[in-house]
Structure formats: C-alpha cells, structure tokens
N, C-alpha and C. Protein backbone atom coordinates (compact mmCIF):
# COMPACT_ATOMS: atom_id res chain seq x y z
N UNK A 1 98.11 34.74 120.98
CA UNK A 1 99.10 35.33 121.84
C UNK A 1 98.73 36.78 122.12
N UNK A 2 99.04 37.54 123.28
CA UNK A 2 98.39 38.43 123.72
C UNK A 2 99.72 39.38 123.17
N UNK A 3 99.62 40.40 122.78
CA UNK A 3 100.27 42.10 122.41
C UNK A 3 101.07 42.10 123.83
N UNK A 4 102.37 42.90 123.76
CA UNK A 4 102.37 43.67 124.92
C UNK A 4 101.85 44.93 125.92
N UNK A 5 100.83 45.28 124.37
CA UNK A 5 100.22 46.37 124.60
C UNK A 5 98.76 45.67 125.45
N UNK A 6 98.49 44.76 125.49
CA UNK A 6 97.38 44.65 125.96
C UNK A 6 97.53 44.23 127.42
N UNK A 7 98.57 44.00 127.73
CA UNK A 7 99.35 43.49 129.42
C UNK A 7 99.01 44.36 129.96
N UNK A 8 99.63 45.97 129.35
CA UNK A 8 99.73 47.22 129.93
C UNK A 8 98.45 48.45 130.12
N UNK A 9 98.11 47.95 128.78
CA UNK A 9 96.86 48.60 129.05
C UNK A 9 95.76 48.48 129.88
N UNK A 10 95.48 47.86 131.08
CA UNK A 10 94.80 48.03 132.38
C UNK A 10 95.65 49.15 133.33
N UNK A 11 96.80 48.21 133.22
CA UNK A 11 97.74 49.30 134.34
C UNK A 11 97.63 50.99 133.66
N UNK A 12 97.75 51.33 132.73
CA UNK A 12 97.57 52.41 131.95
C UNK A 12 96.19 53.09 132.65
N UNK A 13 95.70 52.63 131.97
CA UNK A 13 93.69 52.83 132.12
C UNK A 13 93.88 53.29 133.83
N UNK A 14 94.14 52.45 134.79
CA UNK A 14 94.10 52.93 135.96
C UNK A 14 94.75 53.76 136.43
N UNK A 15 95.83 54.19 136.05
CA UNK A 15 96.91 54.51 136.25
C UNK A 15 96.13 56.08 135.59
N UNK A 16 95.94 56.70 134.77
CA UNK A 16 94.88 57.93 133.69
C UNK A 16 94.04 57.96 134.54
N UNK A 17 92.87 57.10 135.15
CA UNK A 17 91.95 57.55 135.83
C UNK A 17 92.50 58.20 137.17
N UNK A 18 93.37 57.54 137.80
CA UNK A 18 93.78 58.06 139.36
C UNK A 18 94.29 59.31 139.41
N UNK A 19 94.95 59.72 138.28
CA UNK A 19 95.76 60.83 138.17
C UNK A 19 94.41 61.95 137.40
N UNK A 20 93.67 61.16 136.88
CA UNK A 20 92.54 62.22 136.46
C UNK A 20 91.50 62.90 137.93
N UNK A 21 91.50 61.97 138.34
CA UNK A 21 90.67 61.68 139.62
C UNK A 21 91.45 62.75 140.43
N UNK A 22 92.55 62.63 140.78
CA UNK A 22 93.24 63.72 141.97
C UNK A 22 93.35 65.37 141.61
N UNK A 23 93.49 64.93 140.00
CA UNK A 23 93.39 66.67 139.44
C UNK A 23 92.21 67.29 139.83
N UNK A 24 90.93 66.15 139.67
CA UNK A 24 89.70 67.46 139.61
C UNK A 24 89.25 67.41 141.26
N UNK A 25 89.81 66.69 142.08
CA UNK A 25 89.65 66.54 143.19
C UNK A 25 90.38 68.22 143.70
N UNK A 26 91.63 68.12 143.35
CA UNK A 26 92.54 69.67 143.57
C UNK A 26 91.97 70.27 143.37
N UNK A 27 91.35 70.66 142.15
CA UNK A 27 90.47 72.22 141.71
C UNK A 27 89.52 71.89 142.49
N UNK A 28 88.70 71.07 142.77
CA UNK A 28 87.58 71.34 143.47
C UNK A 28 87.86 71.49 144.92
N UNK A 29 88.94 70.93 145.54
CA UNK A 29 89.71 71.26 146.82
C UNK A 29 90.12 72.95 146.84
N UNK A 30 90.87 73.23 146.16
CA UNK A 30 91.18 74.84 146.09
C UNK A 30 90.43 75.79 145.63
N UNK A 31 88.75 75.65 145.45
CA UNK A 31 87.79 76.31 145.77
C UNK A 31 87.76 76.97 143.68
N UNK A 32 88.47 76.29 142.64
CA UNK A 32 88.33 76.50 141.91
C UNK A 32 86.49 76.87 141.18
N UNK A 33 86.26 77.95 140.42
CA UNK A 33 85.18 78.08 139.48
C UNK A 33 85.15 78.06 138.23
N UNK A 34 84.82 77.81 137.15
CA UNK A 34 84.44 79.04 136.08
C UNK A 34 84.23 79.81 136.02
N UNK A 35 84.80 80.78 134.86
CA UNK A 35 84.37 82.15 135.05
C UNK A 35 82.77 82.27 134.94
N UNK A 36 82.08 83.76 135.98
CA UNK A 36 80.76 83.58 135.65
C UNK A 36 79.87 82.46 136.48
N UNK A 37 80.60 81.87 137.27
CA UNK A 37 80.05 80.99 138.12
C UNK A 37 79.44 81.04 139.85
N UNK A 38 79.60 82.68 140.11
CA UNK A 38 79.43 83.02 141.52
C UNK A 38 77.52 83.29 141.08
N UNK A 39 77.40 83.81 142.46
CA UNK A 39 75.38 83.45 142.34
C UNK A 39 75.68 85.43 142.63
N UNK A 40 74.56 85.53 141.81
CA UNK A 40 73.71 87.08 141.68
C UNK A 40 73.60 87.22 143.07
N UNK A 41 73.20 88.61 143.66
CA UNK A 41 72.55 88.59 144.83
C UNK A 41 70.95 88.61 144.54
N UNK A 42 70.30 88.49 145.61
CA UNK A 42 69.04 88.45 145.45
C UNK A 42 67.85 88.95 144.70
N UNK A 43 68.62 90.71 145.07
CA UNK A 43 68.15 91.88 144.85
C UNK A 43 68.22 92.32 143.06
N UNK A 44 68.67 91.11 142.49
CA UNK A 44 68.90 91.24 141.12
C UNK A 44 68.20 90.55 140.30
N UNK A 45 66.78 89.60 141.46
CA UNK A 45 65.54 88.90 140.40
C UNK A 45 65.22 89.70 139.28
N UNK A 46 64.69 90.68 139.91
CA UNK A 46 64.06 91.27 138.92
C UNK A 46 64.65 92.76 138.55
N UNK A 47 65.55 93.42 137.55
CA UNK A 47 66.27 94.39 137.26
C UNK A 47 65.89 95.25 136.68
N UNK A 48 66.20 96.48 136.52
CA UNK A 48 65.70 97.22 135.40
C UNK A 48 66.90 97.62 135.27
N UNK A 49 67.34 97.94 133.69
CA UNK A 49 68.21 98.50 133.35
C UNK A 49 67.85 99.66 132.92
N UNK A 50 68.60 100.90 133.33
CA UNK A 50 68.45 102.18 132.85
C UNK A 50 69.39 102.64 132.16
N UNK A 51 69.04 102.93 130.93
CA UNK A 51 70.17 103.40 129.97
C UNK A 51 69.81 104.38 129.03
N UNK A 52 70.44 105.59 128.25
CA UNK A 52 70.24 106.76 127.58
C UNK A 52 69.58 105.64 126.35
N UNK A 53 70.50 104.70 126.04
CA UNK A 53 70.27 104.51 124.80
C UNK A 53 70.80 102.79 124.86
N UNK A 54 69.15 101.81 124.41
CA UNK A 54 69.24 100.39 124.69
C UNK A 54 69.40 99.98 123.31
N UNK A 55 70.22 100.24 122.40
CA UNK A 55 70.05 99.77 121.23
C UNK A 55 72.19 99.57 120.99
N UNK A 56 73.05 99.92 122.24
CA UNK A 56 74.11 99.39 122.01
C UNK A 56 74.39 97.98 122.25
N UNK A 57 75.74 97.86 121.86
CA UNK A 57 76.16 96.28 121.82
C UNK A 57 76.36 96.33 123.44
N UNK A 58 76.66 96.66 124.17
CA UNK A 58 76.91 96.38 125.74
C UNK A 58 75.67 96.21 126.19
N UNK A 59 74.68 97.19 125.81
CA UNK A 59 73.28 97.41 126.38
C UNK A 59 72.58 95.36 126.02
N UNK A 60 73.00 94.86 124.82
CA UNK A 60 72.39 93.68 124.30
C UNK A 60 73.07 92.77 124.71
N UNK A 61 74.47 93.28 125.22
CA UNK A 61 75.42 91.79 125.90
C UNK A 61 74.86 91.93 127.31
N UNK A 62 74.55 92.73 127.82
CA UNK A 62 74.19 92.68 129.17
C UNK A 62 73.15 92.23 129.62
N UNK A 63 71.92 92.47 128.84
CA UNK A 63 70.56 92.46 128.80
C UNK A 63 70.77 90.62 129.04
N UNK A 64 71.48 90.38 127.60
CA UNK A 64 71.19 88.66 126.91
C UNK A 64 72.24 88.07 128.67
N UNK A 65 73.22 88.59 129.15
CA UNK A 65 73.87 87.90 130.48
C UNK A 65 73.07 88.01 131.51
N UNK A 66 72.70 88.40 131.80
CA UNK A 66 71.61 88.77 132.80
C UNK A 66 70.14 87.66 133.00
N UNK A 67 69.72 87.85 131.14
CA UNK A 67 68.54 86.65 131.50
C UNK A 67 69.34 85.29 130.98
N UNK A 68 70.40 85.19 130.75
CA UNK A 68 71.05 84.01 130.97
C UNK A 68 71.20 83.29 132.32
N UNK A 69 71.49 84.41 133.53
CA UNK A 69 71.27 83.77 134.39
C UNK A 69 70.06 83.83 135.47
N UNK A 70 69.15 83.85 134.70
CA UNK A 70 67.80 83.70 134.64
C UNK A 70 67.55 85.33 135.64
N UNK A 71 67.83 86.13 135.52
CA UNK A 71 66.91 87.75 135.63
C UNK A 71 66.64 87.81 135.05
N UNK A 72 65.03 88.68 135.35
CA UNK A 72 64.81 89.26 134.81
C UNK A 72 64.24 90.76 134.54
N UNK A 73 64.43 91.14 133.38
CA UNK A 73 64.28 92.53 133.28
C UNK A 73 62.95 93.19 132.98
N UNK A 74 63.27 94.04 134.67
CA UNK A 74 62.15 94.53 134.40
C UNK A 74 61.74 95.99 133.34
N UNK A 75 60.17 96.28 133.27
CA UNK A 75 59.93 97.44 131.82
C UNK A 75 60.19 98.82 132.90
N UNK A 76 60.22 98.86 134.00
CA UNK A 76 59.97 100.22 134.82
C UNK A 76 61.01 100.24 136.20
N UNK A 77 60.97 100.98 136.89
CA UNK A 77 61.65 101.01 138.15
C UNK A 77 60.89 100.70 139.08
N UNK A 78 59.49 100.70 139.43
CA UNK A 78 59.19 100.70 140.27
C UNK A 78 58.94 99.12 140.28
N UNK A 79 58.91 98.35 139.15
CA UNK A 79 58.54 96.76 139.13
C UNK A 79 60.37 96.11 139.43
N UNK A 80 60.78 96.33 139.34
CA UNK A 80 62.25 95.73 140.01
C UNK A 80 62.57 96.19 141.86
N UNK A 81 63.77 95.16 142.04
CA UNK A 81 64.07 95.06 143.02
C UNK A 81 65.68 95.80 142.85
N UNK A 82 65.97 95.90 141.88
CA UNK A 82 67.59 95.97 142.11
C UNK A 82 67.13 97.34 140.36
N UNK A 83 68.45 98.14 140.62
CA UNK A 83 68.31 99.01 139.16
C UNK A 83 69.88 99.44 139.15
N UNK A 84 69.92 98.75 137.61
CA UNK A 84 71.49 98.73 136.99
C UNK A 84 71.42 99.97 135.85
N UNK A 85 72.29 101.40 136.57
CA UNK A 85 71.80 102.50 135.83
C UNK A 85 73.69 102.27 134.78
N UNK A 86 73.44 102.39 133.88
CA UNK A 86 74.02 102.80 132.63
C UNK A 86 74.40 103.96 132.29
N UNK A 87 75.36 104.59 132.70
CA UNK A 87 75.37 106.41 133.25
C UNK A 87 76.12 106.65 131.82
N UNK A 88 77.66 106.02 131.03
CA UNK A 88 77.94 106.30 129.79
C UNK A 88 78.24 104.84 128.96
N UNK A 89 77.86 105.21 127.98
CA UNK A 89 78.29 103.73 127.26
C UNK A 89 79.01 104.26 125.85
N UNK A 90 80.06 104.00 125.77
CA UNK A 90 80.92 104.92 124.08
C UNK A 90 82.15 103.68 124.09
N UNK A 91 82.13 103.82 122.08
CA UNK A 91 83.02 103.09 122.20
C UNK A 91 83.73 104.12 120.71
N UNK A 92 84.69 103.28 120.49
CA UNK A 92 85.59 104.37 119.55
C UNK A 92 86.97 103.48 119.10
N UNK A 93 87.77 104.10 118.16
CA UNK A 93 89.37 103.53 117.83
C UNK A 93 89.79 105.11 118.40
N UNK A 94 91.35 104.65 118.63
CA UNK A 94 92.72 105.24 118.27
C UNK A 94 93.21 104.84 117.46
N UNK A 95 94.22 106.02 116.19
CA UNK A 95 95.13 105.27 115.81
C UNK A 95 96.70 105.27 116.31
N UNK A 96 97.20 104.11 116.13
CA UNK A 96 98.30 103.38 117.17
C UNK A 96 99.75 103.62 116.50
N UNK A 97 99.59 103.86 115.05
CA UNK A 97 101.08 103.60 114.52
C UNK A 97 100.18 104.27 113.06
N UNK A 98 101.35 104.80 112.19
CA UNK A 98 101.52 104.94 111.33
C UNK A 98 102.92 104.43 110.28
N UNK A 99 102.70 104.23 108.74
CA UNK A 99 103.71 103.88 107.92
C UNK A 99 104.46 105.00 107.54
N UNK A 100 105.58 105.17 106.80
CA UNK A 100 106.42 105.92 106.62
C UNK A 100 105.81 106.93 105.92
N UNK A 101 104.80 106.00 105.24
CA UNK A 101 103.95 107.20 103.96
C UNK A 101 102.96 107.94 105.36
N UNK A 102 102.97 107.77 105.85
CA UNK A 102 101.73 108.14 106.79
C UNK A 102 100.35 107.89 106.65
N UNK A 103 100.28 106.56 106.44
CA UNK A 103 99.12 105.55 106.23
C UNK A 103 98.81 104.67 107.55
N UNK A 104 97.97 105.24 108.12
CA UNK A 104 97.38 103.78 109.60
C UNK A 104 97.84 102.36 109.01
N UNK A 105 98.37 102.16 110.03
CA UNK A 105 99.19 100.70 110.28
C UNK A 105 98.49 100.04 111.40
N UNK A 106 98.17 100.73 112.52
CA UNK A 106 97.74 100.04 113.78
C UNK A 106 96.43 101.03 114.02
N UNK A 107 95.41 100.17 114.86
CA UNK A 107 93.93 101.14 115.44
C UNK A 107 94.13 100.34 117.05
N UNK A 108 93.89 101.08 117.72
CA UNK A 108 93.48 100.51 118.99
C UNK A 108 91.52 100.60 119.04
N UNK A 109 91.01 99.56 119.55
CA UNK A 109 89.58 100.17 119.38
C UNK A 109 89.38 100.17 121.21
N UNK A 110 88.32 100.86 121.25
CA UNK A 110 88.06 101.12 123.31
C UNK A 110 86.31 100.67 123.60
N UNK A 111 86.17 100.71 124.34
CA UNK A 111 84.81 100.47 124.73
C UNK A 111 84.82 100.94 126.22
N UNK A 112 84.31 101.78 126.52
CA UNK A 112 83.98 102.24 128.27
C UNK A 112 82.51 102.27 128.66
N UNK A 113 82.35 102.07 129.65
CA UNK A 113 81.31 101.98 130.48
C UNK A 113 80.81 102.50 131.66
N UNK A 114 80.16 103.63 131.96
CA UNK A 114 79.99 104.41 133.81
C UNK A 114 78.59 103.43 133.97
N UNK A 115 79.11 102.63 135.55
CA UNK A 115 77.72 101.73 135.98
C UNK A 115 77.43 102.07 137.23
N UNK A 116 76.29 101.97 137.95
CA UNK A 116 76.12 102.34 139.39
C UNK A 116 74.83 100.89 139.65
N UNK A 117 74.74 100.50 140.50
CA UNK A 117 73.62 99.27 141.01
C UNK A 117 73.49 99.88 142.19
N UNK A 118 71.89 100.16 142.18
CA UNK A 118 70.89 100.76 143.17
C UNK A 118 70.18 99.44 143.67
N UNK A 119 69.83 99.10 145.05
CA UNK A 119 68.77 97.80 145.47
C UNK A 119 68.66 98.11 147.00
N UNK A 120 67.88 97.73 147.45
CA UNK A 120 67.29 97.40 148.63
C UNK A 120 67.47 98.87 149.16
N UNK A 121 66.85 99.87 148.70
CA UNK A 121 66.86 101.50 148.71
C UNK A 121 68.50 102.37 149.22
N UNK A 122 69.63 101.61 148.81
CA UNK A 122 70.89 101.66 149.15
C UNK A 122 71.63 101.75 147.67
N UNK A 123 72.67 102.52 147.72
CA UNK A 123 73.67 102.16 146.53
C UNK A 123 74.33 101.15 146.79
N UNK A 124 74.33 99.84 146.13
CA UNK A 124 75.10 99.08 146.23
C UNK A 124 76.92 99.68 145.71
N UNK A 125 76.84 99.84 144.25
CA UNK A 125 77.65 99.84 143.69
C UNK A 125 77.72 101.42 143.41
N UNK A 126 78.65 102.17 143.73
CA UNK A 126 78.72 104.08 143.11
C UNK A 126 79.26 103.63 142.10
N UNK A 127 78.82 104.92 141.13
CA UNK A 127 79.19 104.77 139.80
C UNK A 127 80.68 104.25 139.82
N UNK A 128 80.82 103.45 138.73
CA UNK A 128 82.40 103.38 138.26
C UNK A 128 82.49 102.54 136.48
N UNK A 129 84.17 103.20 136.33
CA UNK A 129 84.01 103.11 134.82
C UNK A 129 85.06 102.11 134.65
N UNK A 130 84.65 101.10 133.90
CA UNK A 130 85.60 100.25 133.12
C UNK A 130 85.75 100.47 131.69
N UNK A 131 86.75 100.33 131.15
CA UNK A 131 87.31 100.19 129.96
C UNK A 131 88.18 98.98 129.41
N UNK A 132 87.87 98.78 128.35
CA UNK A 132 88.77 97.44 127.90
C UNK A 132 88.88 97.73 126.10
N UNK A 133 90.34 97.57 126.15
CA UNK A 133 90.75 97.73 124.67
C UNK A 133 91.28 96.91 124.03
N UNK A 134 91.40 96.78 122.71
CA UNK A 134 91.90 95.67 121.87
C UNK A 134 92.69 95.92 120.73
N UNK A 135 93.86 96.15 120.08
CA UNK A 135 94.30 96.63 119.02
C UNK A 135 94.01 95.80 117.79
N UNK A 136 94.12 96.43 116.58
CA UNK A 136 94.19 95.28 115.56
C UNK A 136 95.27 96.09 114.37
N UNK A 137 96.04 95.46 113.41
CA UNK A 137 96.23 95.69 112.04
C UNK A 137 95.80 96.42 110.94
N UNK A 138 96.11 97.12 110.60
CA UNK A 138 94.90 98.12 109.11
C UNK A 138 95.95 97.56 108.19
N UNK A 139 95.19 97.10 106.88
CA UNK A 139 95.71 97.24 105.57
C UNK A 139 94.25 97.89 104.59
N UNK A 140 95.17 98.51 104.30
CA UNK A 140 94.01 99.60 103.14
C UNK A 140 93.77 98.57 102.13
N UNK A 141 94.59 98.05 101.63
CA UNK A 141 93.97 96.93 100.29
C UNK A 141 92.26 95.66 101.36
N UNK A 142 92.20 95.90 102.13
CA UNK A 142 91.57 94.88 102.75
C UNK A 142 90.66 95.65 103.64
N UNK A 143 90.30 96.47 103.29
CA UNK A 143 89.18 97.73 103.89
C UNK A 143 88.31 96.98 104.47
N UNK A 144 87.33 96.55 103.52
CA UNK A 144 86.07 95.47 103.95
C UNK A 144 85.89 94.76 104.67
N UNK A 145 87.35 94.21 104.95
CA UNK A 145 87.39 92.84 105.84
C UNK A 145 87.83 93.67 107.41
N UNK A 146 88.64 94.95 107.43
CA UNK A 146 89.03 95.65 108.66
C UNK A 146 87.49 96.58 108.77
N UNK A 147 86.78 96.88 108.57
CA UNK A 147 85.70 97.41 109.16
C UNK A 147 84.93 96.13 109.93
N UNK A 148 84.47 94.92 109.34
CA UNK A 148 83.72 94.28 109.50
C UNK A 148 84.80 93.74 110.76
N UNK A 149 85.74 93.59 110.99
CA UNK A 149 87.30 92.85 112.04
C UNK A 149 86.66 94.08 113.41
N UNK A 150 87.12 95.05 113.32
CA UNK A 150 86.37 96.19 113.91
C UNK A 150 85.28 96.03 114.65
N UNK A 151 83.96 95.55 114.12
CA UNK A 151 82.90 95.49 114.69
C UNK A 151 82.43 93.91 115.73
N UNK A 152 83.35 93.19 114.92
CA UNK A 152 83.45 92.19 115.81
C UNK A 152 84.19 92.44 116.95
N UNK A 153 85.04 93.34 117.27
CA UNK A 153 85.76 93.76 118.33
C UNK A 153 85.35 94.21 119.51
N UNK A 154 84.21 94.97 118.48
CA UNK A 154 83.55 96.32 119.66
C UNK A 154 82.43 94.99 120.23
N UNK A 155 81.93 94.26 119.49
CA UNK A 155 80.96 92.93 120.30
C UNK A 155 81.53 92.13 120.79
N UNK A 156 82.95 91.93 121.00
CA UNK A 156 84.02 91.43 121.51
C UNK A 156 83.90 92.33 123.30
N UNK A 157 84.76 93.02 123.36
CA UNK A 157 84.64 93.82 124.14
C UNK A 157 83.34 94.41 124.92
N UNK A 158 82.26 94.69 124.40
CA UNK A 158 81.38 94.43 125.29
C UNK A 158 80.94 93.53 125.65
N UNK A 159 81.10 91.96 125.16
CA UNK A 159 80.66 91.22 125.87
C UNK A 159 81.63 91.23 127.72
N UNK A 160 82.93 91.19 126.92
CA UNK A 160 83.80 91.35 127.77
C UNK A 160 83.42 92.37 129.48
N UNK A 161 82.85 93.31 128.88
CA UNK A 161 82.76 94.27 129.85
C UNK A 161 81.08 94.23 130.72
N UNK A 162 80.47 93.25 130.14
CA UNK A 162 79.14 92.77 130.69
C UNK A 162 79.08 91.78 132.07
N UNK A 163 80.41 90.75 131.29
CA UNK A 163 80.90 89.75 132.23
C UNK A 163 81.50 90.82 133.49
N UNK A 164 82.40 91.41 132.94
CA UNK A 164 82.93 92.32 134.50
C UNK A 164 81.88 93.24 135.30
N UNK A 165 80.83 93.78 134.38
CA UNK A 165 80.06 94.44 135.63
C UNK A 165 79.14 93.16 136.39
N UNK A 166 78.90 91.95 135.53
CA UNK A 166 78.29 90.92 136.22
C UNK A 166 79.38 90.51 137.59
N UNK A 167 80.41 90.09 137.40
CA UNK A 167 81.48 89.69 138.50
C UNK A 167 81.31 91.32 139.36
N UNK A 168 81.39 92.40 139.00
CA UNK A 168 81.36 93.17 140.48
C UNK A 168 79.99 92.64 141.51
N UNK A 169 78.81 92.53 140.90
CA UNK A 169 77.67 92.73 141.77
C UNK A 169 77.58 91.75 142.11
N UNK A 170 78.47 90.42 141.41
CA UNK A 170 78.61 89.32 142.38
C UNK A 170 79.30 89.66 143.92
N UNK A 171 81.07 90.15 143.42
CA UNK A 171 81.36 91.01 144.43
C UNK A 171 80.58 91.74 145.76
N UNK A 172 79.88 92.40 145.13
CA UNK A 172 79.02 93.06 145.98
C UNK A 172 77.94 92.04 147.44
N UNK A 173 77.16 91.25 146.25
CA UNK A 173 76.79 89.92 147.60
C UNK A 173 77.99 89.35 148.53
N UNK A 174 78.86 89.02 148.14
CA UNK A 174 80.09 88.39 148.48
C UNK A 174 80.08 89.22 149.96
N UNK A 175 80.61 90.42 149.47
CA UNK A 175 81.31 91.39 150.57
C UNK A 175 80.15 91.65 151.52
N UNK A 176 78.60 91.45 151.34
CA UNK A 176 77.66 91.91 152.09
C UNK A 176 77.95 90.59 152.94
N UNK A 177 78.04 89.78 152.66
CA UNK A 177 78.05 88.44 153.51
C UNK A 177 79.07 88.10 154.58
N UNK A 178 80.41 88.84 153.94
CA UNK A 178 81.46 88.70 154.97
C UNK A 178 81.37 89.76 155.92
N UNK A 179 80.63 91.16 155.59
CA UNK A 179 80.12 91.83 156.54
C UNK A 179 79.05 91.49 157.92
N UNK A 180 78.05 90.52 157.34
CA UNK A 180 76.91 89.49 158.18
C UNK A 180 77.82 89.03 159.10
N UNK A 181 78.79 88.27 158.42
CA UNK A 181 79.41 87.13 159.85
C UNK A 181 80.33 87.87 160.47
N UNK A 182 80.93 89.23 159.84
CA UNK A 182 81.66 89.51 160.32
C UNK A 182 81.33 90.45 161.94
N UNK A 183 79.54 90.53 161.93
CA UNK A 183 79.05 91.31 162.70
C UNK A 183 78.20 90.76 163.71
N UNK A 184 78.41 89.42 163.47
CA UNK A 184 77.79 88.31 164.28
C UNK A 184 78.81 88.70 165.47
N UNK A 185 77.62 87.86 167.20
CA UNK A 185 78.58 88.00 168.15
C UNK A 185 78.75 86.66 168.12
C-alpha cells in the first residue's frame, strides 16, 4: 500500500522546483550580482601599486584582490597600464566607553585609506578617503584574547576597504561607458 506521503510527493517536488525556478529567474531578471562581480576596466591588466609602505594589511588585501581577479601587478610604473597610488594607509582604536572605575569597556578600531587611480595618461579616480570602523568589547581579565580579536578586525576591515576601492574603479569603467553612448549621435 502506498504512504500518503508518497501521492504527494511528486506534486511537492514540482511544485519546489517551479517556485525555485521563478526566484532565480527574478534575480537574474532584475539585473541582480554578487558582490565583486562587475569586470575591471581594461586599463587595470597590468597595475602597479604605489604605496609608502607594502607590508600593511590593506596593502596585502588589495594586492591578493586584484590578482584574484586575475591583474596583474606590475614591479615599476612604466611596465603598467593603470597605477593605483596609495597616498595614506593608518589604522588605529578609539576608546568608546568607560566603567565607573574608569576602566575601557568599549574600543572602536578605524582603518582609512587616501586612493587615487591614474590610466590611460588621465586621472581616473582623484584622490579620495574611505574609512570603515568596527567596535568591539574590552575585558581586562581576557587581554590575550582582545588583542588577538583586534587584529582580526583591522584584517577584517581592510579586506573590507579593498573590496570598496575595487567596486569604485569598477564604477569608474561603468561611468566611462555611459559617457561613450551617451556621446554617440
């Protein structure tokens, strides 16, 4: 004798796929992406990054996003096509709150960034600065574990802020393009 569950379960099954089927049909109808999913411009094969100092965490999240999406970086300026200058890179805490004793309770930590993208003998991008912050908790009995919380933050946050200068210079192709058609007769 057959379950009632087994009557239903076709109608089910079809019934999950159709409704699966129209969802990704929508996102892909309303021009949905992933983040990180727009195309480089051209002028960004081959890059050089210019920076005071290549040994920060932004300098290594950027570097590693970059030949992720397959640039690459060049050793000089004159061997690139595109140059991503690195004008400040600092990162740091505030503290946010204190206890009655006057013991840190709260840190805000920051990470900022001044970027400018030079290519095709034009400024693409004039300098500009992003910042992105993150607060966390202090307990003094747990020192060890809030320094090391800390540093994951600050590699937190610059990854964070790698992805956003990547999305401007996407930006940047974007807007050159709606300029093209926009200048078409």
């Amino acid at each position: 004798m057959i379950s009632v569950d087994m009557r239903i379960w076709p109608q089910r099954f079809i019934l999950i796929s159709l409704v699966s089927i129209l969802y990704v049909a929508g996102l892909v109808g309303c021009g949905f992406q992933l983040e990180g999913g727009g195309t480089l411009p051209a002028a960004t094969a081959v890059t050089y990054v210019e920076a005071s100092d290549t040994h920060t965490e932004f300098y290594g999240s950027l570097a590693d996003s970059l030949r992720a999406r397959g640039v690459e970086i060049a050793e000089s300026p004159q061997e690139a096509s595109g140059i991503l200058r690195i004008l400040n890179d600092s990162t740091g805490q505030r503290m946010l709150s204190v206890s009655a004793r006057n013991i840190p309770r709260e840190y805000e930590v920051f990470y900022s960034v001044t970027f400018g993208f030079d290519a095709e003998g034009e400024n693409m991008i004039p300098a500009e600065t992003l910042t992105v912050t993150r607060s966390y908790t202090y307990d003094e009995r747990l020192v060890l574990g809030k320094s090391l919380e800390e540093a994951v933050l600050k590699q937190s946050l610059a990854e964070d802020l790698a992805r956003q200068v990547l999305r401007r210079i996407i930006r940047v192709r974007e807007r050159r393009r709606v300029a093209v058609v926009e200048s078409m007769p």
